[in-house]
N, C-alpha and C. Protein backbone atom coordinates (compact mmCIF):
# COMPACT_ATOMS: atom_id res chain seq x y z
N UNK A 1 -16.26 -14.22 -20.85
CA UNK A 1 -16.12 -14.79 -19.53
C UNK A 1 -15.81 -13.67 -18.54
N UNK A 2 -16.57 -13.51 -17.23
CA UNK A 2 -16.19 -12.63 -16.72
C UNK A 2 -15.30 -12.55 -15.72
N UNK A 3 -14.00 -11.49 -15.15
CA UNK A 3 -13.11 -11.58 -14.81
C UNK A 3 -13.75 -12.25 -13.07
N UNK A 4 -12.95 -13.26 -12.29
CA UNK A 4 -13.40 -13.79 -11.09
C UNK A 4 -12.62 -12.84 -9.88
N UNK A 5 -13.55 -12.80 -8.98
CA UNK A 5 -13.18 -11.71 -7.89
C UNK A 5 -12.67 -12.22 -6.92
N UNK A 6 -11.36 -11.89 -6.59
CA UNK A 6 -10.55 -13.03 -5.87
C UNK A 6 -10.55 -12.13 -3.90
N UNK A 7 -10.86 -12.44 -3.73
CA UNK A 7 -10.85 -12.03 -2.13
C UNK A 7 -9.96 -13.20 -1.34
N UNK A 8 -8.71 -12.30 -0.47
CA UNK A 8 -7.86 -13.28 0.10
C UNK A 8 -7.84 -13.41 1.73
N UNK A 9 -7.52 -14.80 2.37
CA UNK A 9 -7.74 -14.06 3.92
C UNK A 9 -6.45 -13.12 4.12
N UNK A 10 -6.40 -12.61 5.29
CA UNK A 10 -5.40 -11.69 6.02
C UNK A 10 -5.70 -11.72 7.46
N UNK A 11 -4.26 -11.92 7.74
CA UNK A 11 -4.50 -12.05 9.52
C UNK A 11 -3.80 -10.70 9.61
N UNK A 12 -4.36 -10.10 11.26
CA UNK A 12 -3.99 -8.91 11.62
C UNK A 12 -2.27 -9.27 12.27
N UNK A 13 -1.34 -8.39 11.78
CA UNK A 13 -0.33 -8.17 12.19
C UNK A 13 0.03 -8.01 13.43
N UNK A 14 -1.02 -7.07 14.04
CA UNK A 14 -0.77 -6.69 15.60
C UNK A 14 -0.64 -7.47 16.54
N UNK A 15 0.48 -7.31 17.21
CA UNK A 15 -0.21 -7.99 18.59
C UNK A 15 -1.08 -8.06 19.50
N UNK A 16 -1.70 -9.22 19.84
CA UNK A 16 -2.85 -9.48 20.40
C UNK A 16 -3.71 -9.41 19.68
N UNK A 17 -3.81 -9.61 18.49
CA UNK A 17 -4.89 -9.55 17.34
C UNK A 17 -4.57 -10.67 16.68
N UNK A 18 -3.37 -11.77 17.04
CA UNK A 18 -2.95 -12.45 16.17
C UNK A 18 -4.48 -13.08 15.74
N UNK A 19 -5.38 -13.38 15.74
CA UNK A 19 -6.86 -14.56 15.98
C UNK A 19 -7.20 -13.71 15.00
N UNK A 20 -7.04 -12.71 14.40
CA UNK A 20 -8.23 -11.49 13.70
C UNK A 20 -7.88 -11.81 12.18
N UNK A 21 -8.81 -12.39 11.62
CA UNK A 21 -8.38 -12.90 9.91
C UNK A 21 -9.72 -12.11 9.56
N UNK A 22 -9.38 -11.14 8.05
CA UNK A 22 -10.64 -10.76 7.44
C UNK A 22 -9.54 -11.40 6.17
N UNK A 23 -11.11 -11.71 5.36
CA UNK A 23 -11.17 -11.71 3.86
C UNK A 23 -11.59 -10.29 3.15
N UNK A 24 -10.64 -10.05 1.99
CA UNK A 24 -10.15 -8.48 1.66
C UNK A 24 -10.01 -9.04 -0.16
N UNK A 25 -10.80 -7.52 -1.08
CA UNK A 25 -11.19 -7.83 -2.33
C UNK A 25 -9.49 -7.77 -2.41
N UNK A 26 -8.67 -8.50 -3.54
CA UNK A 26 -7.95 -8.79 -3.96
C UNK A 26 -7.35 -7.85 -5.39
N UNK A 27 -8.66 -7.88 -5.68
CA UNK A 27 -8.26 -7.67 -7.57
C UNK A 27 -9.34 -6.54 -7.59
N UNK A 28 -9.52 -5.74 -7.26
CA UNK A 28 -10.53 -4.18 -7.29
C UNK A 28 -9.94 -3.49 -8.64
N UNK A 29 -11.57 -2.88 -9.42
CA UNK A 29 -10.73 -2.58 -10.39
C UNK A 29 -10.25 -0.83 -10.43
N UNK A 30 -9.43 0.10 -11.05
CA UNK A 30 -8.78 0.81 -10.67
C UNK A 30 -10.22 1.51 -10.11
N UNK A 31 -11.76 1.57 -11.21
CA UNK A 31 -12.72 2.40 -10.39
C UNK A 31 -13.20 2.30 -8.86
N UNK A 32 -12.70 0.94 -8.57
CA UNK A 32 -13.48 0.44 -6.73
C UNK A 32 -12.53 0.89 -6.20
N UNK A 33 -11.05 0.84 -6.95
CA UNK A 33 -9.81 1.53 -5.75
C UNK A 33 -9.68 2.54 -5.50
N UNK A 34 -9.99 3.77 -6.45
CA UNK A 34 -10.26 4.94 -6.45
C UNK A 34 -11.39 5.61 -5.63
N UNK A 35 -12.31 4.79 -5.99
CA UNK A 35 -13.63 5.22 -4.94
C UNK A 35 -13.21 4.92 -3.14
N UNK A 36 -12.00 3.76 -3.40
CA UNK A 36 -11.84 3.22 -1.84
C UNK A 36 -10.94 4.61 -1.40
N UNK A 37 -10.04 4.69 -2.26
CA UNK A 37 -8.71 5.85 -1.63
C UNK A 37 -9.43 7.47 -1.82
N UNK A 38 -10.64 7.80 -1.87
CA UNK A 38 -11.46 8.98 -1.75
C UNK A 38 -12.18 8.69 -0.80
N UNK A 39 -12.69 7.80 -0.51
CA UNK A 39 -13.55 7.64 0.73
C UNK A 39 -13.39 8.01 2.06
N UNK A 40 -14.03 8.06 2.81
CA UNK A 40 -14.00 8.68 4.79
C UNK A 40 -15.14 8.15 5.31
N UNK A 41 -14.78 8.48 6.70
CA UNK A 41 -15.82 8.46 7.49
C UNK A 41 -16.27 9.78 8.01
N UNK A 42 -15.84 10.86 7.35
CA UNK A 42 -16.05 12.15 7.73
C UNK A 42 -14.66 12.88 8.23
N UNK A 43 -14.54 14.40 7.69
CA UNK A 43 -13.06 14.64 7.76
C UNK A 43 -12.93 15.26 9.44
N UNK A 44 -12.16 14.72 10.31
CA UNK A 44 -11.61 15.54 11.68
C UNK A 44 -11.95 17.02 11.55
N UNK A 45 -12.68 17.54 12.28
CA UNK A 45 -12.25 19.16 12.41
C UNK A 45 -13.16 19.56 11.15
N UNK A 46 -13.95 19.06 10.68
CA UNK A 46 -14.82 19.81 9.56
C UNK A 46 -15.74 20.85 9.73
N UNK A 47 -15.26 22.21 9.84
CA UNK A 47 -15.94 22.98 9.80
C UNK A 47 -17.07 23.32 9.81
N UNK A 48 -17.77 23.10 8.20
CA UNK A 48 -19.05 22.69 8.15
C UNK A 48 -20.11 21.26 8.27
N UNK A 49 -19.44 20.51 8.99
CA UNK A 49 -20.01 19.28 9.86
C UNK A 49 -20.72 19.98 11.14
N UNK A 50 -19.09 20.83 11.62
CA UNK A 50 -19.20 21.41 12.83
C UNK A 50 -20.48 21.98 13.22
N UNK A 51 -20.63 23.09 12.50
CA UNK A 51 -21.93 24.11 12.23
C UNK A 51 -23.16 23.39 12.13
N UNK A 52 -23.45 22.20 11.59
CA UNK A 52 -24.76 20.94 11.82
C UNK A 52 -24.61 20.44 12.97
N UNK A 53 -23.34 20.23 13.53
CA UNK A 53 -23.94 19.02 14.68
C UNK A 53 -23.85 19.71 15.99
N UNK A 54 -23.51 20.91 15.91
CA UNK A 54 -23.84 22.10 16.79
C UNK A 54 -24.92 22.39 17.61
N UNK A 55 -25.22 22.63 18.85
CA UNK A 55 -27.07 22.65 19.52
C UNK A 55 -27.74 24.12 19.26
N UNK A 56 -28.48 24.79 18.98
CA UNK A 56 -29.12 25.74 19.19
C UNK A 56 -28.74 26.29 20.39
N UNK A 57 -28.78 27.59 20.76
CA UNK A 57 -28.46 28.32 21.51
C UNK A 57 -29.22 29.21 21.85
N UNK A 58 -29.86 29.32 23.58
CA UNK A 58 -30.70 30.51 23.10
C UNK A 58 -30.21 31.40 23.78
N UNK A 59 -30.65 32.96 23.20
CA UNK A 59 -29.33 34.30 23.56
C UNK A 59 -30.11 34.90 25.28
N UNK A 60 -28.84 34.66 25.65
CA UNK A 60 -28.90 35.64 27.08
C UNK A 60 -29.41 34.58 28.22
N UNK A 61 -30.30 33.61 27.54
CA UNK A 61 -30.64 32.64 28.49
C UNK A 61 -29.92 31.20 28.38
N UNK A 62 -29.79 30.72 29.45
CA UNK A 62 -29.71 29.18 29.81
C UNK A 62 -30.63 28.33 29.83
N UNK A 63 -30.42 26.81 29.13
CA UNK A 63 -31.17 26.01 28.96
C UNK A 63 -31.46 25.88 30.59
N UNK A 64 -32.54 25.22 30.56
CA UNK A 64 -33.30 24.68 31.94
C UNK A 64 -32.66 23.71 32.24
N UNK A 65 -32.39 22.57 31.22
CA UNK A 65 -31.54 21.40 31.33
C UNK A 65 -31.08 21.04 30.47
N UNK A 66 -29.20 20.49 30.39
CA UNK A 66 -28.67 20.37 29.64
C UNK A 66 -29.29 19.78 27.98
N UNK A 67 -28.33 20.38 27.10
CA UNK A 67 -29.06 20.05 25.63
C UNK A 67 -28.37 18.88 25.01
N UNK A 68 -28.90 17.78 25.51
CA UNK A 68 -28.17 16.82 24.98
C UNK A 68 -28.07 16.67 22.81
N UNK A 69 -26.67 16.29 23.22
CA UNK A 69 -26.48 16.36 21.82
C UNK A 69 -27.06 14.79 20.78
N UNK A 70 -27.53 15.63 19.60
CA UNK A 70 -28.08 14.48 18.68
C UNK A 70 -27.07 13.29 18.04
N UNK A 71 -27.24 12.51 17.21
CA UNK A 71 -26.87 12.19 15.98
C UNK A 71 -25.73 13.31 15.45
N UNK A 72 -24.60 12.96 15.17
CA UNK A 72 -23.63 13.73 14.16
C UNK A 72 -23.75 14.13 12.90
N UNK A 73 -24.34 14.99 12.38
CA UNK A 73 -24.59 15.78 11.14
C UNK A 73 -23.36 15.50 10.56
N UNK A 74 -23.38 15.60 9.16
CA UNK A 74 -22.05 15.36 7.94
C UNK A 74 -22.59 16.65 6.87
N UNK A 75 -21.96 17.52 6.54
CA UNK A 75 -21.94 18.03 5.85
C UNK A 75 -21.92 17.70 4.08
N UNK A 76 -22.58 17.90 3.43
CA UNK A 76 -22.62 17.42 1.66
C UNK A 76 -21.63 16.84 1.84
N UNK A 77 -20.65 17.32 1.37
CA UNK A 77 -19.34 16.49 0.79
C UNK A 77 -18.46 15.43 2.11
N UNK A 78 -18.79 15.47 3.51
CA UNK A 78 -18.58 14.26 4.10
C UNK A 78 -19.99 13.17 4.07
N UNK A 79 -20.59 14.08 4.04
CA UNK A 79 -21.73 12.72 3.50
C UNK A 79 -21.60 12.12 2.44
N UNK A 80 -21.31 12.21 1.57
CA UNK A 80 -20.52 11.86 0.08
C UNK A 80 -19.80 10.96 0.16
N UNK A 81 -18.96 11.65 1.06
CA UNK A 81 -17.52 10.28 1.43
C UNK A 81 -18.16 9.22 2.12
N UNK A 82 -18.88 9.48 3.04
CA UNK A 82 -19.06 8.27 4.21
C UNK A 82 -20.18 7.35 3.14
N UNK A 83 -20.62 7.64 2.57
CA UNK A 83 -21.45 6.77 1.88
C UNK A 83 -20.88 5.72 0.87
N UNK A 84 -19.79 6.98 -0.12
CA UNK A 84 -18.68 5.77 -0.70
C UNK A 84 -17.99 4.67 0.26
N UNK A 85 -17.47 5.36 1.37
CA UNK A 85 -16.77 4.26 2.16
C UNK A 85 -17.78 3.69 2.80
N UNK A 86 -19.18 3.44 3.01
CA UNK A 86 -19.65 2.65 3.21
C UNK A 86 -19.77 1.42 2.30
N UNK A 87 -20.30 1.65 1.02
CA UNK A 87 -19.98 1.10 -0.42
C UNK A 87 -18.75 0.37 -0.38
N UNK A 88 -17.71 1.03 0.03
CA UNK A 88 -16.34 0.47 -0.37
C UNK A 88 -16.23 -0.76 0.48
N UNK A 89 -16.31 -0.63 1.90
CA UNK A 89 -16.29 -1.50 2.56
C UNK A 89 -17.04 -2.75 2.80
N UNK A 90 -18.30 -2.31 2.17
CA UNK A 90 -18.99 -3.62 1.47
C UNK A 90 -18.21 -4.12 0.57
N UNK A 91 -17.88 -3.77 -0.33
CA UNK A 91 -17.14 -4.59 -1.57
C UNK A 91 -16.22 -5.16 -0.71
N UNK A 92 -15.03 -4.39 -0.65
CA UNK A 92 -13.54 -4.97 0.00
C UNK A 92 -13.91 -6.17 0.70
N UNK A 93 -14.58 -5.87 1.87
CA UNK A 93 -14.65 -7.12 3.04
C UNK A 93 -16.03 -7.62 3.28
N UNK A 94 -17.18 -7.07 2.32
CA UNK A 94 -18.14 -7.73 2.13
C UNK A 94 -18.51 -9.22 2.38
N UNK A 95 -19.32 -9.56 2.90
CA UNK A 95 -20.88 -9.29 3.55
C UNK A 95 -20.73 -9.52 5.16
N UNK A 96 -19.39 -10.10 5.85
CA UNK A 96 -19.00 -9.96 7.17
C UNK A 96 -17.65 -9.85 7.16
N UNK A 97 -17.55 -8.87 8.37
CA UNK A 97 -16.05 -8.24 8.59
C UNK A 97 -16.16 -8.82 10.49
N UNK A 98 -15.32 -9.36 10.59
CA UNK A 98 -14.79 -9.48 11.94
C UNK A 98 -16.29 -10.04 13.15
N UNK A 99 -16.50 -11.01 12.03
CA UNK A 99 -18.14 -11.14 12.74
C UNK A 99 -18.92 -10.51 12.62
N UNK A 100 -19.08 -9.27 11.85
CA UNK A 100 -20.22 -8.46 12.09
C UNK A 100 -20.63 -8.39 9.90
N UNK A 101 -21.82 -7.80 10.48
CA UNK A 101 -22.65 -7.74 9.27
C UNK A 101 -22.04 -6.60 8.64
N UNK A 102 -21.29 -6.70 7.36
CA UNK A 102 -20.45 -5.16 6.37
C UNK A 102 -21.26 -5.61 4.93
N UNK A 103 -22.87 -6.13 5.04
CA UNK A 103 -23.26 -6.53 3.48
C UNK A 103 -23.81 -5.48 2.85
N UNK A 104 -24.36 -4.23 3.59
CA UNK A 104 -24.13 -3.01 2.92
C UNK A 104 -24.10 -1.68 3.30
N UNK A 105 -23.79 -0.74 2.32
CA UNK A 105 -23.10 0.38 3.12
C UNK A 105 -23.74 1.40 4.75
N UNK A 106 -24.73 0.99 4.76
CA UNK A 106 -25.38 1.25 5.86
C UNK A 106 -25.36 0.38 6.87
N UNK A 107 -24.96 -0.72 6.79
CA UNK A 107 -24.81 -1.69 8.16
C UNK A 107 -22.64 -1.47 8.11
N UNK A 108 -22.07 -1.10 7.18
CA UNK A 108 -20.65 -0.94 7.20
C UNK A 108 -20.90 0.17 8.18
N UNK A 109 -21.39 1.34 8.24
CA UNK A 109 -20.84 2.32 8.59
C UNK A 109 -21.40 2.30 10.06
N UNK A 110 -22.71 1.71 9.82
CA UNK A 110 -22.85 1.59 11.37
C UNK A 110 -22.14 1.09 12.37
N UNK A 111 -21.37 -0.37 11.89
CA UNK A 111 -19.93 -0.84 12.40
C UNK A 111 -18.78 0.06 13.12
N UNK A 112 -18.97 1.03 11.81
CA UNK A 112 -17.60 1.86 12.27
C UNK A 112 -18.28 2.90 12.77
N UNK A 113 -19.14 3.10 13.20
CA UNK A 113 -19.44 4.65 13.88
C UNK A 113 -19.53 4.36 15.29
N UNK A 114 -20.23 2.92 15.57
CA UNK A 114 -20.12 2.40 17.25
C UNK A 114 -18.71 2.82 17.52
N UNK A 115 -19.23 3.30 18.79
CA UNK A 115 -17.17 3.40 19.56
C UNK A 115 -17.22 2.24 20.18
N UNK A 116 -18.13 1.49 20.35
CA UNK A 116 -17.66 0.32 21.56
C UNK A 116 -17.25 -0.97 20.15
N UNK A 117 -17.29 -0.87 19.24
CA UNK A 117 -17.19 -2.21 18.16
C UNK A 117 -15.77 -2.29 18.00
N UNK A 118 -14.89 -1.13 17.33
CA UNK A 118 -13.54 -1.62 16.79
C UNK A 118 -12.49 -0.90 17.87
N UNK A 119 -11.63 -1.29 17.74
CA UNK A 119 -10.20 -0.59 18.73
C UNK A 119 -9.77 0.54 17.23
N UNK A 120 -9.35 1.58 17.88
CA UNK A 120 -8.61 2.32 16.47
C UNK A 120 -7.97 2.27 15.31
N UNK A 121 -6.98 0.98 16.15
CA UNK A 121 -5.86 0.70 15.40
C UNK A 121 -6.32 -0.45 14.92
N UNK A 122 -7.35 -1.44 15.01
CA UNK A 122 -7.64 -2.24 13.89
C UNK A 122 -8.68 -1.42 12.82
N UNK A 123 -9.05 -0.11 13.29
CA UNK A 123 -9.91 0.74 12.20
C UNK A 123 -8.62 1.63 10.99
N UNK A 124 -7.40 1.34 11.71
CA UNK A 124 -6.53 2.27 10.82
C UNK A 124 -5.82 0.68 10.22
N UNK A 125 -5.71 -0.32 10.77
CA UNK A 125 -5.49 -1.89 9.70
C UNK A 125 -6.15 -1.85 8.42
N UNK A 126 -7.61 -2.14 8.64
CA UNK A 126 -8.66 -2.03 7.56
C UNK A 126 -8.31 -1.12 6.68
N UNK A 127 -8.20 -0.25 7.65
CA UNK A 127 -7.96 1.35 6.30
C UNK A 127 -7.11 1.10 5.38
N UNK A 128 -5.64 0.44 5.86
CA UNK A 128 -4.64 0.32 5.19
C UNK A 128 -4.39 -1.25 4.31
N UNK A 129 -5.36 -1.91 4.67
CA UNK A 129 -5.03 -3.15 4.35
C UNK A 129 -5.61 -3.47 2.65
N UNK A 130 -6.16 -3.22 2.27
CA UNK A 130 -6.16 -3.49 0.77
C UNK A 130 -5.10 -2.82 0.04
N UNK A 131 -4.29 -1.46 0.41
CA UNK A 131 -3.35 -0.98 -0.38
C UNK A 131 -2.52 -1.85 -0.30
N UNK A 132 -2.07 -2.07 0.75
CA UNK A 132 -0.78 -3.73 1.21
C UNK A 132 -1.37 -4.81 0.71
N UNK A 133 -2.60 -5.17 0.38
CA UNK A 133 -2.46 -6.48 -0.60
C UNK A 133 -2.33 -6.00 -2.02
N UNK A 134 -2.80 -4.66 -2.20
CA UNK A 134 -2.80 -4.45 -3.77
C UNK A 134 -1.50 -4.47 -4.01
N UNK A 135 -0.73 -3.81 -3.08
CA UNK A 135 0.70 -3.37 -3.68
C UNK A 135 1.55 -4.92 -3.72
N UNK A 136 1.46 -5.79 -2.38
CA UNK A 136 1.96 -6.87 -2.42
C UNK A 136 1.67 -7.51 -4.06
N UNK A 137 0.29 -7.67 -4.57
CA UNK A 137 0.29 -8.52 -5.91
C UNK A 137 1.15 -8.07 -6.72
N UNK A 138 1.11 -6.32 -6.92
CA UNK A 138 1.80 -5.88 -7.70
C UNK A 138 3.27 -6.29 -8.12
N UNK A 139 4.01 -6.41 -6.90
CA UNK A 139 5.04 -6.95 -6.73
C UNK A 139 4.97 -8.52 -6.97
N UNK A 140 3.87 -9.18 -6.65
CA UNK A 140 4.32 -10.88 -7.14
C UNK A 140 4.11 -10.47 -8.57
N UNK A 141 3.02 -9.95 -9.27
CA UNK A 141 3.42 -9.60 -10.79
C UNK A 141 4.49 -9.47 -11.24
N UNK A 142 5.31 -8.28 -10.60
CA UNK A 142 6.50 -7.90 -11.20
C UNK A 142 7.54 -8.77 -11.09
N UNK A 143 7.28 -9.55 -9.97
CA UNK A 143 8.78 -10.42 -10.12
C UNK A 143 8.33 -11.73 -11.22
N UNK A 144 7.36 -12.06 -11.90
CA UNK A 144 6.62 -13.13 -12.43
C UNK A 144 6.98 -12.63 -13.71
N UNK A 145 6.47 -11.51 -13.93
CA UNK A 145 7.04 -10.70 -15.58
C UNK A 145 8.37 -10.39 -15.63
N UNK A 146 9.21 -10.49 -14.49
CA UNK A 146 10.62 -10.37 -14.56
C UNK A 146 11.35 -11.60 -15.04
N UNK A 147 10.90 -13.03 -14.78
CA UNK A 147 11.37 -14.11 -14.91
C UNK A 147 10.56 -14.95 -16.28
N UNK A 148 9.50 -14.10 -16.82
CA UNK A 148 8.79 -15.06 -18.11
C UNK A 148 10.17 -14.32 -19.16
């Protein structure tokens, strides 16, 4: 019989968010939690991100007109990450998060890469919110195996 995947709601803590309920994987097994707590959306200040999403330059002269900048380059290993945490965030809050489409890792990340979609601090909620339900069960476990 195979183990059932329990996803629970959660309302946002914050104020003025009181209305904001996602459903969040519950019971992840240590491999989805691991993949979740390695994951990014690309590291701040990455060096070699930097160096990709950088414009060409040409020497001694000035562009004619400004060089508008592309798409954000990710370097191997933040591309790595952003792809797991795309993955991840399908699972966790899979197939809609906050109204919007998270059914797979390429419509997740697109979510989170818009600046006009999330406020920060419900992007640093999410972040944090499956460790606070994992850890919460942990604890109804422990007090449950404390009293059998």
């Amino acid at each position: 019989m195979p183990i059932p995947r329990v996803y629970i709601d959660e309302s946002c803590p914050l104020e003025g968010y009181e209305s904001l309920q996602v459903k969040v994987l519950a019971n992840a097994t240590d491999s989805e939690w691991n993949a979740w707590c390695a994951a990014h959306l690309g590291l701040p200040g990455c060096a070699e991100c930097a160096k990709l999403s950088t414009p060409p330059t040409r020497r001694g002269r000035k562009p004619a007109a400004p060089i508008e900048p592309g798409p954000r380059q990710y370097c191997p290993a933040c591309a790595a990450a952003r792809q797991q945490y795309g993955e991840s965030i399908a699972l966790f809050y899979g197939p809609a998060l906050l109204g919007e489409d998270v059914s797979t890792p390429e419509a997740a990340l697109a979510l989170f890469d818009r600046d006009d979609a999330l406020p920060s601090e419900i992007v640093i909620w999410l972040a944090l919110l499956p460790g606070a339900v994992r850890n919460a069960r942990v604890e109804t476990l422990m007090g449950n195996l404390r009293r059998s």
